[in-house]
N, C-alpha and C. Protein backbone atom coordinates (compact mmCIF):
# COMPACT_ATOMS: atom_id res chain seq x y z
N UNK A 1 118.63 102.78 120.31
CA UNK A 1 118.21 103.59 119.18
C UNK A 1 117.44 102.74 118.17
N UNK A 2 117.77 101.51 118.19
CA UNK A 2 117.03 100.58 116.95
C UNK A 2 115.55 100.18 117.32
N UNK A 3 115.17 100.38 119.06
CA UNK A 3 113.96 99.88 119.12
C UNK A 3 113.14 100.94 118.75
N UNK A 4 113.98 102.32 119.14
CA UNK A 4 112.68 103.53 118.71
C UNK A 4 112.52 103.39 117.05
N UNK A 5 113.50 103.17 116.26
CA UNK A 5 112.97 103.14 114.94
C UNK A 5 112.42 102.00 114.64
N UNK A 6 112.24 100.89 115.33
CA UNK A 6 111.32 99.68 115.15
C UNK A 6 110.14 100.30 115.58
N UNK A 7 110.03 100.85 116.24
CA UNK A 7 108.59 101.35 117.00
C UNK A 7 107.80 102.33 116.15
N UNK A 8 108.85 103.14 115.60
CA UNK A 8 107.94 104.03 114.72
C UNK A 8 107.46 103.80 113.75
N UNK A 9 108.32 102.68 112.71
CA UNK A 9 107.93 102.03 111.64
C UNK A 9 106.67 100.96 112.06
N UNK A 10 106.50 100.51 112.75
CA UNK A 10 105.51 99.70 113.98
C UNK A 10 104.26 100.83 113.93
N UNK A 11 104.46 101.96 114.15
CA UNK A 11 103.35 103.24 114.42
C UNK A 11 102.67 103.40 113.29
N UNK A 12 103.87 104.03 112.66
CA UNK A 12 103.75 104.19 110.82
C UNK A 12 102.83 103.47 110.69
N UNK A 13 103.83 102.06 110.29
CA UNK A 13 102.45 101.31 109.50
C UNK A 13 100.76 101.00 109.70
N UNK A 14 100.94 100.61 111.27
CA UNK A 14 99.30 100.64 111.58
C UNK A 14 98.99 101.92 111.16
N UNK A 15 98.97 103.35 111.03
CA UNK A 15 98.44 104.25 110.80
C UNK A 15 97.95 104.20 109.56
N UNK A 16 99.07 103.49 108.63
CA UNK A 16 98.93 103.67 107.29
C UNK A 16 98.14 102.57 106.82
N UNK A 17 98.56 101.56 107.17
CA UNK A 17 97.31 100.46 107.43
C UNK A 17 95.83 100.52 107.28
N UNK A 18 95.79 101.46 108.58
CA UNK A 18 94.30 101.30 109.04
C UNK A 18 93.50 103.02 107.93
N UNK A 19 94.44 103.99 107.68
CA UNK A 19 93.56 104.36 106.70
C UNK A 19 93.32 104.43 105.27
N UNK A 20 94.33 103.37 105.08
CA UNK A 20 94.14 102.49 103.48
C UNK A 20 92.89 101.28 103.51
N UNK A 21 92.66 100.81 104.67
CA UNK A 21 91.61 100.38 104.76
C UNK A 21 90.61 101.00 104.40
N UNK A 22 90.62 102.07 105.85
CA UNK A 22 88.66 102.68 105.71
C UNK A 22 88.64 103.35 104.41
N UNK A 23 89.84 104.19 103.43
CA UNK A 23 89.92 104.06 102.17
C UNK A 23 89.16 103.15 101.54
N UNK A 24 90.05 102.44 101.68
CA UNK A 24 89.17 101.03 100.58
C UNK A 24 87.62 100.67 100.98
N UNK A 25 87.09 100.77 102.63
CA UNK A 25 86.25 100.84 102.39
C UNK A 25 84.89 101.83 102.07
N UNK A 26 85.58 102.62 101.98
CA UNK A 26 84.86 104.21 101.88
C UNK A 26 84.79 103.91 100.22
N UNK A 27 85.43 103.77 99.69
CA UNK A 27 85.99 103.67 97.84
C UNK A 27 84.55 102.60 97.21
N UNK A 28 84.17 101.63 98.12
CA UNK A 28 83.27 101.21 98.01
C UNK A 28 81.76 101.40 98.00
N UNK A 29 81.69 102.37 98.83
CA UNK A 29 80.17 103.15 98.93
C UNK A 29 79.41 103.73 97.64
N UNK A 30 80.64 104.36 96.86
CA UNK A 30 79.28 104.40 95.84
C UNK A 30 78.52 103.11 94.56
N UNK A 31 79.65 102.10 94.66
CA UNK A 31 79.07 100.86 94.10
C UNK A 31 78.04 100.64 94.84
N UNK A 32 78.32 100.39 96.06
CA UNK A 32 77.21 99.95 96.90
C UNK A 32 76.05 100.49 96.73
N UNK A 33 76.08 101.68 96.70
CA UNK A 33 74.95 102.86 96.44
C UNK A 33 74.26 102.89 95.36
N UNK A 34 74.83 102.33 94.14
CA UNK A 34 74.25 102.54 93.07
C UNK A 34 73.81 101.04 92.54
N UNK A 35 74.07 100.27 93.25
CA UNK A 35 73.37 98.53 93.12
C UNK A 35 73.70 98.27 91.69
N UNK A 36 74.98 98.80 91.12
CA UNK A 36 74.76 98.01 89.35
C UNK A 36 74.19 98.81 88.54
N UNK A 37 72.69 99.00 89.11
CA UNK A 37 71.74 99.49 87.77
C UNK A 37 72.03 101.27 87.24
N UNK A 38 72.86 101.94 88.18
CA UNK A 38 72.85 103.40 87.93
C UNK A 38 74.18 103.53 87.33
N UNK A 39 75.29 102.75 87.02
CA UNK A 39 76.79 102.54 86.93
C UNK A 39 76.56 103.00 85.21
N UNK A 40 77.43 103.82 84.58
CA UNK A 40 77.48 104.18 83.39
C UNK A 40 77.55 102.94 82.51
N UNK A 41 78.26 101.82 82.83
CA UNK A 41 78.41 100.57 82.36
C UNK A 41 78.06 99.48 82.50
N UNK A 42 77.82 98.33 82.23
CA UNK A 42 77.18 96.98 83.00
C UNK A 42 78.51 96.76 83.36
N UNK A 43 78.46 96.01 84.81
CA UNK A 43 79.47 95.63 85.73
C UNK A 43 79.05 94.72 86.60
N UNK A 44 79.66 94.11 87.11
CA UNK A 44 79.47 92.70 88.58
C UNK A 44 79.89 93.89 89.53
N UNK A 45 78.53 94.96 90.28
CA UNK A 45 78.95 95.74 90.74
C UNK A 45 79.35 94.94 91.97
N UNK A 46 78.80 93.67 92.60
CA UNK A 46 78.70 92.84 93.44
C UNK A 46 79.90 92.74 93.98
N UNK A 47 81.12 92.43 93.22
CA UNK A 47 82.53 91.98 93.17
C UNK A 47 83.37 93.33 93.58
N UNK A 48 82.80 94.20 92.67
CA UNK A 48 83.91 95.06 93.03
C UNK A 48 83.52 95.93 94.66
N UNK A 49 82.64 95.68 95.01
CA UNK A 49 82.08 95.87 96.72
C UNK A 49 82.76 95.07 97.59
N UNK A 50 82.42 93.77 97.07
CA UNK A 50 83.05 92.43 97.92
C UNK A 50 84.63 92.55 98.20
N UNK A 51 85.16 93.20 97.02
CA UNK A 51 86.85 93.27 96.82
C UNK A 51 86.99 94.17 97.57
N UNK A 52 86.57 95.07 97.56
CA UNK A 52 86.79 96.75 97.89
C UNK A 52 86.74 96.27 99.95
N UNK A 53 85.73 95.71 99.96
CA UNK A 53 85.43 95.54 101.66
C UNK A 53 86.26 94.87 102.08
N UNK A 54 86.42 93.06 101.62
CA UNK A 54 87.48 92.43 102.07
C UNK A 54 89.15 93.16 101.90
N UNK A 55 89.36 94.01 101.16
CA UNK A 55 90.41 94.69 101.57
C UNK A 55 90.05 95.76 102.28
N UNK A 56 89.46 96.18 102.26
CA UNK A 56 89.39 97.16 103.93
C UNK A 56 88.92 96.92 104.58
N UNK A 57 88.47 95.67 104.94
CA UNK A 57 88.59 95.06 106.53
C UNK A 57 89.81 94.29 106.79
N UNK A 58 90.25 93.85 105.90
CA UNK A 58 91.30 93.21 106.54
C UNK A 58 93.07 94.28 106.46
N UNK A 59 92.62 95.08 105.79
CA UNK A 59 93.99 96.16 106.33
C UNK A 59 93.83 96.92 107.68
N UNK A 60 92.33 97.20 107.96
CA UNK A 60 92.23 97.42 109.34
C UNK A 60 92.02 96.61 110.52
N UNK A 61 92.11 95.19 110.26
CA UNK A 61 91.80 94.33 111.34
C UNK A 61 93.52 94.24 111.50
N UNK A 62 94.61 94.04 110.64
CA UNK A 62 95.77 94.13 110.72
C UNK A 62 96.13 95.10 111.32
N UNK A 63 95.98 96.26 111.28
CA UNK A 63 96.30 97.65 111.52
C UNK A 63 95.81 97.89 113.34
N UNK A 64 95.03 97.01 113.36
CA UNK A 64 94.62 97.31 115.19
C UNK A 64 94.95 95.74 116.31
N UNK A 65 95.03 95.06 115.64
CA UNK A 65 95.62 93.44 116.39
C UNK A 65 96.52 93.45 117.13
N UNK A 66 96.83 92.46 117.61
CA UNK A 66 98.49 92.72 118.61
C UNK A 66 99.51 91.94 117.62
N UNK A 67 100.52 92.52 117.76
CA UNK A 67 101.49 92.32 117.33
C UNK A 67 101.85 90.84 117.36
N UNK A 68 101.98 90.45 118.44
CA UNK A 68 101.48 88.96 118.96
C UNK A 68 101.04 87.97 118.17
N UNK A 69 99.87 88.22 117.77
CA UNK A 69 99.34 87.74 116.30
C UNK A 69 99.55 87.38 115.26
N UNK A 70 99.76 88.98 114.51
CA UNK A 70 100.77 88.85 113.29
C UNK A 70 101.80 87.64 113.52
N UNK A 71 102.74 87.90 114.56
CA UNK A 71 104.09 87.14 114.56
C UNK A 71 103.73 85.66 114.39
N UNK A 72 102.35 85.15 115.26
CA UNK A 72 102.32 83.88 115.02
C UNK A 72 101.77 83.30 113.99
N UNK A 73 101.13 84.06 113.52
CA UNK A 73 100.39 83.42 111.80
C UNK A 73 101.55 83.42 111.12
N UNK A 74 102.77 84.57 110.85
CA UNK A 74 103.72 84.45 110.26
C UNK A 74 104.86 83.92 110.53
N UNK A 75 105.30 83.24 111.62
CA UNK A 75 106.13 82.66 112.37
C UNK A 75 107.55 82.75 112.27
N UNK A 76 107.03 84.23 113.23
CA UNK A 76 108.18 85.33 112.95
C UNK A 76 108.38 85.52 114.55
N UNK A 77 109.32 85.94 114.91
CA UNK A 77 109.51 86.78 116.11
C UNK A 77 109.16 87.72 116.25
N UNK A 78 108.23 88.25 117.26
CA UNK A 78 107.39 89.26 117.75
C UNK A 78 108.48 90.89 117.35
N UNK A 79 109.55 90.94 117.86
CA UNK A 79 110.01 92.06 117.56
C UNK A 79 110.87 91.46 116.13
N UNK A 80 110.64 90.91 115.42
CA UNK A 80 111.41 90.79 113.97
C UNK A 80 110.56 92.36 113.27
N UNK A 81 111.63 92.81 112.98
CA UNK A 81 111.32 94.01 112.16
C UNK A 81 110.49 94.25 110.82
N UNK A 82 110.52 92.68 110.01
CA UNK A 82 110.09 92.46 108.91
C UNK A 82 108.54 93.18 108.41
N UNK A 83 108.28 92.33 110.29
CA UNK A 83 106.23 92.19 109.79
C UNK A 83 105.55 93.50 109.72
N UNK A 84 106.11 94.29 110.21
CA UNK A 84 105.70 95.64 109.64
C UNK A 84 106.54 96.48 108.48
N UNK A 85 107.88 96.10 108.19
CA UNK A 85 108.65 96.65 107.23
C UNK A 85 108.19 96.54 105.70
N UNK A 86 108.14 95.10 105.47
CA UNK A 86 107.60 94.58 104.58
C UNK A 86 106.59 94.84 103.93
N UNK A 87 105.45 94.43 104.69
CA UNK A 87 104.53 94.76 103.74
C UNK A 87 104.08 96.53 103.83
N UNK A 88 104.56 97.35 104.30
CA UNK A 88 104.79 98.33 104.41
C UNK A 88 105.35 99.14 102.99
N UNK A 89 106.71 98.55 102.47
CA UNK A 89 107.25 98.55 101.25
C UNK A 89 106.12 97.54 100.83
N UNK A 90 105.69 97.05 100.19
CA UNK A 90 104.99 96.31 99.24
C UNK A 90 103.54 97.67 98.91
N UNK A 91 102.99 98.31 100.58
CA UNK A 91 102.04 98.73 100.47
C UNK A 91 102.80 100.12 99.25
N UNK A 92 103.57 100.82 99.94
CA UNK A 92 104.32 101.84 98.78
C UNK A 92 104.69 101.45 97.69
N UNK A 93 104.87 100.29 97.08
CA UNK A 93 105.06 100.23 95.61
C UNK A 93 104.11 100.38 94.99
N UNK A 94 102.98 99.71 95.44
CA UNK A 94 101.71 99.36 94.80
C UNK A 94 101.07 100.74 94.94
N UNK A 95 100.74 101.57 95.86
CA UNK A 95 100.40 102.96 96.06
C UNK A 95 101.19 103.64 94.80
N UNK A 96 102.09 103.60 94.59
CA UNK A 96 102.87 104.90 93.52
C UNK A 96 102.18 104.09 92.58
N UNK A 97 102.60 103.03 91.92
CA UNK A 97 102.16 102.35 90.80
C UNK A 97 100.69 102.57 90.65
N UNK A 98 99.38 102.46 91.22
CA UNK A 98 98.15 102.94 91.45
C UNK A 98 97.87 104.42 91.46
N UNK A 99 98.75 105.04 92.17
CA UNK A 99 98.65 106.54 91.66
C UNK A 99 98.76 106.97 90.40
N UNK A 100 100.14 106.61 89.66
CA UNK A 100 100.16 106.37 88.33
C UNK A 100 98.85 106.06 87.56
N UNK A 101 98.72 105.29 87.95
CA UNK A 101 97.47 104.74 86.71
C UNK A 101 96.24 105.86 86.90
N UNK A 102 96.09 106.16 88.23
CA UNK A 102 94.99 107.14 88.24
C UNK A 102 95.15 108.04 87.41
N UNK A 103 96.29 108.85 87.23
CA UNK A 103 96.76 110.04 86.53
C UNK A 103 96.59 109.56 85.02
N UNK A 104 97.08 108.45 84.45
CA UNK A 104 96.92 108.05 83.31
C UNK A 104 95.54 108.22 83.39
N UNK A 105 94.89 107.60 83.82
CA UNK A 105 93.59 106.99 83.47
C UNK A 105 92.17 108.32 82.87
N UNK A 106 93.31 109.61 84.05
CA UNK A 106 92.91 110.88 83.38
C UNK A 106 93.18 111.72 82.46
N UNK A 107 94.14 111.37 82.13
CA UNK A 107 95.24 112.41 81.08
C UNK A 107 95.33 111.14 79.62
N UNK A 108 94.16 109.84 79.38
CA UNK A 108 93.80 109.71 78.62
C UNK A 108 92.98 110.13 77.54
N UNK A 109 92.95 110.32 76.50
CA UNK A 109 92.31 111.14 75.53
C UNK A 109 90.58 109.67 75.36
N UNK A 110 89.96 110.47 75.63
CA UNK A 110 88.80 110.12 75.29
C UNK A 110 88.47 109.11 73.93
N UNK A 111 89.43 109.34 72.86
CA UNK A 111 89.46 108.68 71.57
C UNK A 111 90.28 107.35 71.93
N UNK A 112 91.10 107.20 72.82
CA UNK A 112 91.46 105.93 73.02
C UNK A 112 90.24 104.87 73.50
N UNK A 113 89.27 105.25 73.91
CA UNK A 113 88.61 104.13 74.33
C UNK A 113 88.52 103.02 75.22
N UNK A 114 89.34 103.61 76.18
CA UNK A 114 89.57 102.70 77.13
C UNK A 114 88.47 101.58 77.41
N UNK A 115 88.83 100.42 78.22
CA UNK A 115 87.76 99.56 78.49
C UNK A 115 87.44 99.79 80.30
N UNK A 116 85.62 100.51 80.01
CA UNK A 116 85.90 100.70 81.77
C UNK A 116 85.76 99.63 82.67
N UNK A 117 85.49 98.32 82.11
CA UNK A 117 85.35 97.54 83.04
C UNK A 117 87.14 96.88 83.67
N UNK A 118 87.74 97.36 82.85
CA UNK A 118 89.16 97.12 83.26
C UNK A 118 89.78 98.47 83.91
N UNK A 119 89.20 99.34 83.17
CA UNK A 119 89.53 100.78 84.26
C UNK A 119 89.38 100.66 85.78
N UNK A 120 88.09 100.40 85.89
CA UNK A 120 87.18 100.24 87.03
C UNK A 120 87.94 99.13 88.06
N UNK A 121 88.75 98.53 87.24
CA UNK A 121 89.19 97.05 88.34
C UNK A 121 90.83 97.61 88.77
N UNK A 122 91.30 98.23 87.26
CA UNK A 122 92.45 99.48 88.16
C UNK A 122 92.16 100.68 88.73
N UNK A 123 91.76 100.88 88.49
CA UNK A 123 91.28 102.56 89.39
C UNK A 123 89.88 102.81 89.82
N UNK A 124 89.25 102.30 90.80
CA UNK A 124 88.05 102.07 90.84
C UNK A 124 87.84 103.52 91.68
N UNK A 125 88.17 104.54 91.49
CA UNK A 125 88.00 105.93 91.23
C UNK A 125 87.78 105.95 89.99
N UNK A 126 87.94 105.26 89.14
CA UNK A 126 87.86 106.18 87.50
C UNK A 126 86.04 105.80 87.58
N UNK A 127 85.15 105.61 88.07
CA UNK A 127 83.70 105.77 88.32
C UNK A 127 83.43 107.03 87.95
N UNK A 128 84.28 107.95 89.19
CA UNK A 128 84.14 109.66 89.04
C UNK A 128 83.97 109.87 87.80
N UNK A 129 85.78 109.99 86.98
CA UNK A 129 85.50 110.32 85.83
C UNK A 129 84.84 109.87 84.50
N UNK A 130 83.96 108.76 84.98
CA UNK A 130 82.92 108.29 83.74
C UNK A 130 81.96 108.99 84.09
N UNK A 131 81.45 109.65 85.48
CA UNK A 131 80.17 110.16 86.10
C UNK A 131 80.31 111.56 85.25
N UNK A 132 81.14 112.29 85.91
CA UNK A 132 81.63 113.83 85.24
C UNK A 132 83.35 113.55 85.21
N UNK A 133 83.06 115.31 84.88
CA UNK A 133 84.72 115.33 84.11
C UNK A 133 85.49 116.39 85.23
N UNK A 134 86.19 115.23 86.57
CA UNK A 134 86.43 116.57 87.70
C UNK A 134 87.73 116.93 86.91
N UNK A 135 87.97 117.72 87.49
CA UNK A 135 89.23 118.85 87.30
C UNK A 135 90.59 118.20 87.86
N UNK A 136 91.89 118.84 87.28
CA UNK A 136 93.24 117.85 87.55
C UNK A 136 93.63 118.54 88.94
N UNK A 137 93.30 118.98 89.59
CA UNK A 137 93.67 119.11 90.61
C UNK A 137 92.71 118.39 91.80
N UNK A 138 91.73 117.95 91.60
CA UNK A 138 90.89 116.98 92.23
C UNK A 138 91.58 115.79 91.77
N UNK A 139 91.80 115.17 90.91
CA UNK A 139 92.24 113.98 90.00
C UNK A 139 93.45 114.06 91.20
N UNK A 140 94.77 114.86 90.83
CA UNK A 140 96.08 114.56 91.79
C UNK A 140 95.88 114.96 92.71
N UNK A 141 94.85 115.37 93.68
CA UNK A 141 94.98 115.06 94.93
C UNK A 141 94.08 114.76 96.19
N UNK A 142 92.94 113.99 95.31
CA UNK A 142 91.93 113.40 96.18
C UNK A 142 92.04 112.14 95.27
N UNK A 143 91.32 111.98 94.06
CA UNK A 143 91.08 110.64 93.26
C UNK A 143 92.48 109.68 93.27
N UNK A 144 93.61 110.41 93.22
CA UNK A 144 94.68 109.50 92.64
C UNK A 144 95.55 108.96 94.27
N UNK A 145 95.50 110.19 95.28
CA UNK A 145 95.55 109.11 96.41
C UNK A 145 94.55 108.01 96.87
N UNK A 146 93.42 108.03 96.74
CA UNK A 146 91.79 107.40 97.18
C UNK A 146 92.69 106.30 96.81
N UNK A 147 92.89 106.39 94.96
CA UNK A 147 93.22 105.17 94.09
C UNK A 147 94.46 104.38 94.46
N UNK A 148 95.51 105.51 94.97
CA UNK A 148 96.88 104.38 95.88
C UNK A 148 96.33 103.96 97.56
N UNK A 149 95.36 104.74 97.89
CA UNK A 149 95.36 103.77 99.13
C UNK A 149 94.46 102.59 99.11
N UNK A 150 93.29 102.27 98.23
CA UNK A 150 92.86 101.00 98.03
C UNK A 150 94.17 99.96 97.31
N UNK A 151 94.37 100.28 96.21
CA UNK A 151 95.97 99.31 96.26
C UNK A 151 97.11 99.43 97.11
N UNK A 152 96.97 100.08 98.03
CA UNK A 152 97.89 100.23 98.58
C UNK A 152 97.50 98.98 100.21
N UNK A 153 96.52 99.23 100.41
CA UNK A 153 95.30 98.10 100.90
C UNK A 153 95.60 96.66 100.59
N UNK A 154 96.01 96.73 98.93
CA UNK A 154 96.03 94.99 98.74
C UNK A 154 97.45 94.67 98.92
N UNK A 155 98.23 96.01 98.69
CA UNK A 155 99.86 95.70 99.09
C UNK A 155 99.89 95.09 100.69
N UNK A 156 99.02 95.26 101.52
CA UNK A 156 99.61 94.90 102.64
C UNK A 156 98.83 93.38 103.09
N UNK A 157 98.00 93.18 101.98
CA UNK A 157 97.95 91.97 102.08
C UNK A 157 98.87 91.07 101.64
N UNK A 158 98.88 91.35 100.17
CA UNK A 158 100.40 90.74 99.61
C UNK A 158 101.45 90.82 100.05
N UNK A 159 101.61 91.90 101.18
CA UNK A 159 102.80 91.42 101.97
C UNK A 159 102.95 90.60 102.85
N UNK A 160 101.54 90.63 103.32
CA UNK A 160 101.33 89.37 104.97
C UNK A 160 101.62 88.11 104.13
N UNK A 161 100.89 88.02 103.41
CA UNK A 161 101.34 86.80 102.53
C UNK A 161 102.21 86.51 102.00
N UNK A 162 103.28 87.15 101.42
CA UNK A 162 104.84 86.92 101.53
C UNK A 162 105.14 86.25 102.72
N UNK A 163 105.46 87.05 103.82
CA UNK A 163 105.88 86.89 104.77
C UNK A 163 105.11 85.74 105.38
N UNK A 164 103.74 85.29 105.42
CA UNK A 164 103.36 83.62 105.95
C UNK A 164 104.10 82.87 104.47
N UNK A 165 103.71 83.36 103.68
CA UNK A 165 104.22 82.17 102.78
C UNK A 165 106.04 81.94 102.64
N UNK A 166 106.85 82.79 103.23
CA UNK A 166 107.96 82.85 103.72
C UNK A 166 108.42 81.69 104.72
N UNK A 167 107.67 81.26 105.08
CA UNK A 167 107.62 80.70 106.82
C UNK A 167 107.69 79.33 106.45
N UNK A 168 107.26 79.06 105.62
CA UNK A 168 106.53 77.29 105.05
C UNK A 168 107.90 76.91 103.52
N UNK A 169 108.73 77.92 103.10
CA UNK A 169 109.32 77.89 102.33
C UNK A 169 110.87 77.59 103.15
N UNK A 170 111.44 77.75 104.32
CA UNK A 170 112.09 77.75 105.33
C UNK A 170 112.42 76.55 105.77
């Protein structure tokens, strides 16, 4: 009974993995698209492309590898339950916490003044709502997942990295 729930959490995660990636890299296209100069704000649109890609390539290069792999960069045992558990939970904290902020970031009053270049580096959906003003039901349930699965993207980096940096602490 313990290998089928190793296996599914094993399933799970690459699934969730690999479309927090193309997330993240999909999340990137309209920086890309707009080269800087069309962005409501001056920005290093450069960076936030570069960020946006290197986390969604590397949640999907994780998300399709052999298992095999993982275990030996992290120098773990192939069926140790961790290497997918882990950063799995890391990817869900950071997802709710990122969802959060999306919702804030909308249900801010305009007179606060937010700073978008710090918006932009938490919720790099909040683009949308500097572009136009979508509606809260677009906001909770396209923008504010978009916004937990790119952090949710860096959670599973920060988890691989726990877990190698686990290994050397041992």
């Amino acid at each position: 009974m313990r290998a089928m729930a190793g296996r599914a959490i094993r399933i799970t995660a690459r699934i969730v993995f690999c479309v927090c990636g193309l997330i993240s890299l999909l999340t990137a296209v309209p920086y890309a698209l707009l080269r800087g100069t069309d962005l409501p704000v001056q920005s290093e649109w450069v960076l936030f492309v570069a960020g946006l890609a290197a986390v969604g390539i590397f949640s999907v290069t994780v998300s399709v590898v052999p298992r095999a792999w993982i275990a030996r960069f992290c120098k773990k045992d192939r069926d140790d339950e961790r290497l997918f558990g882990v950063p799995l939970k890391v990817l869900g904290g950071f997802a709710a916490i990122s969802y959060l902020v999306a919702i804030f970031a909308y249900f801010a009053p305009h007179t606060w003044n937010l700073n978008p270049q710090l918006m932009l580096v938490l919720c790099p959906m909040y683009l949308v709502r500097m572009t136009f003003d979508p509606s809260p039901t677009l906001v909770f349930f396209l923008l504010g997942p978009m916004n937990a699965a790119v952090y949710g993207a860096i959670g599973v980096i920060l988890g691989y990295a726990r877990l190698a940096w686990a290994r050397t602490s041992n």
